[in-house]
Protein backbone atom coordinates (compact mmCIF):
# COMPACT_ATOMS: atom_id res chain seq x y z
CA UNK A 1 10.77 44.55 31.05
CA UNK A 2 12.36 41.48 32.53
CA UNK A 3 10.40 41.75 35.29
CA UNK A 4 7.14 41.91 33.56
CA UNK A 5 8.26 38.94 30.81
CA UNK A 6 8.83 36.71 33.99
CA UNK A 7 5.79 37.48 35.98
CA UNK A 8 3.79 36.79 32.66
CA UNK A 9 5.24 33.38 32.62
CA UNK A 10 4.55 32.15 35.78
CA UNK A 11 1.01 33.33 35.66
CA UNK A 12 0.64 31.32 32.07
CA UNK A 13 2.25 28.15 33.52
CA UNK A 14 0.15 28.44 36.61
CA UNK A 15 -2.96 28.92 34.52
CA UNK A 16 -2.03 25.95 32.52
CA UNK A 17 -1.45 23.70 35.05
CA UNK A 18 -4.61 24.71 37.27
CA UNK A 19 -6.55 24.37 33.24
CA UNK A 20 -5.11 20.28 33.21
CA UNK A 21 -5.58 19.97 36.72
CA UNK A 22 -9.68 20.80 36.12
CA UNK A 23 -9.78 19.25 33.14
CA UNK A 24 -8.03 16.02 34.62
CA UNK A 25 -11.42 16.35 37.59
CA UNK A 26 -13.56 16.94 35.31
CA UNK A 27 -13.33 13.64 33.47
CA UNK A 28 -12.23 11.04 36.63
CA UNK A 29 -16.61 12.53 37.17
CA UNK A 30 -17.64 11.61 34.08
CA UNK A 31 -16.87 7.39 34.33
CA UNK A 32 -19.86 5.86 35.79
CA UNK A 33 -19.23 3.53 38.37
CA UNK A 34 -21.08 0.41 38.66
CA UNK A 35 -24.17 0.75 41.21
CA UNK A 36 -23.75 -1.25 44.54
CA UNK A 37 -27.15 -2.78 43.83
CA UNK A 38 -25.78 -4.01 40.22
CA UNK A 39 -28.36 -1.99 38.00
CA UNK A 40 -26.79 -0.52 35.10
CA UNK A 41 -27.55 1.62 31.87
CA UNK A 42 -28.90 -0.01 28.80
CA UNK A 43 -26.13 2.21 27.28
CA UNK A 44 -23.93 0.94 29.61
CA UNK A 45 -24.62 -2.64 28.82
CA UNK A 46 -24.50 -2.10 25.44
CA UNK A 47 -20.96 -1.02 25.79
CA UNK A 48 -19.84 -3.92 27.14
CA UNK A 49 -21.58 -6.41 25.26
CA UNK A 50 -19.93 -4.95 22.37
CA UNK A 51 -16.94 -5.03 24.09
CA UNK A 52 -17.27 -8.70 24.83
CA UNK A 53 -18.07 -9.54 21.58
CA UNK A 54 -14.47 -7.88 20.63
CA UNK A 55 -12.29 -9.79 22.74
CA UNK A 56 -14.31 -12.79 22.00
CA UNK A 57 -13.15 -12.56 18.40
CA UNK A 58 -9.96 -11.56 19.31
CA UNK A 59 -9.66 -14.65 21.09
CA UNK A 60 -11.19 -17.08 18.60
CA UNK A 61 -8.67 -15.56 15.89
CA UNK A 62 -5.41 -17.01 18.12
CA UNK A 63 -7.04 -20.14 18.75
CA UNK A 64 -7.67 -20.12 15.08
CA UNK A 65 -3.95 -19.26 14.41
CA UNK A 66 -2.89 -21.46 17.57
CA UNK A 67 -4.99 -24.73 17.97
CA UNK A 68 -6.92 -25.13 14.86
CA UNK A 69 -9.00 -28.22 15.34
CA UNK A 70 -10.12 -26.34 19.25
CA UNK A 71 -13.37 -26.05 17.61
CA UNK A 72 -13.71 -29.81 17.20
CA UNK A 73 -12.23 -30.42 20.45
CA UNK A 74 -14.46 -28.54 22.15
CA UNK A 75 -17.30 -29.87 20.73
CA UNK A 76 -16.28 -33.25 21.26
CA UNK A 77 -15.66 -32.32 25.10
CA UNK A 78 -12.30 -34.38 24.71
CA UNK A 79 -9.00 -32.19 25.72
């Protein structure tokens, strides 16, 4: 029985392995990568607009925290 026990673990760890190894193919496929010609998905824009829009307000919240009269400054064009 030792025999068998240890056979029937090396075939599950190889199976496992060679599962994560496909699965880890599978989904480097799956990202889109920009076209060389710079079209893009609607989907695709969407994404990133939304994105955008994130770190934008992510960014606006520090300078809130940070510098709060950057609005004014900015507006003003004086630094």
């Amino acid at each position: 029985m030792g025999v068998l026990e240890f056979i029937t673990s090396i075939v599950a760890m190889v199976l496992g392995a060679v599962t994560i190894w496909i699965l880890i193919l599978r989904k480097g496929r799956r990202i889109e990568r920009a076209q060389p010609d710079g079209h893009y998905d609607m989907s695709e824009l969407s994404g990133m607009a939304e994105s955008m829009q994130e770190r934008i307000g992510v960014l606006e919240s520090i300078l809130d925290a940070e510098v709060p009269d950057w609005r004014q400054q900015n507006e003003s064009g004086t630094e």
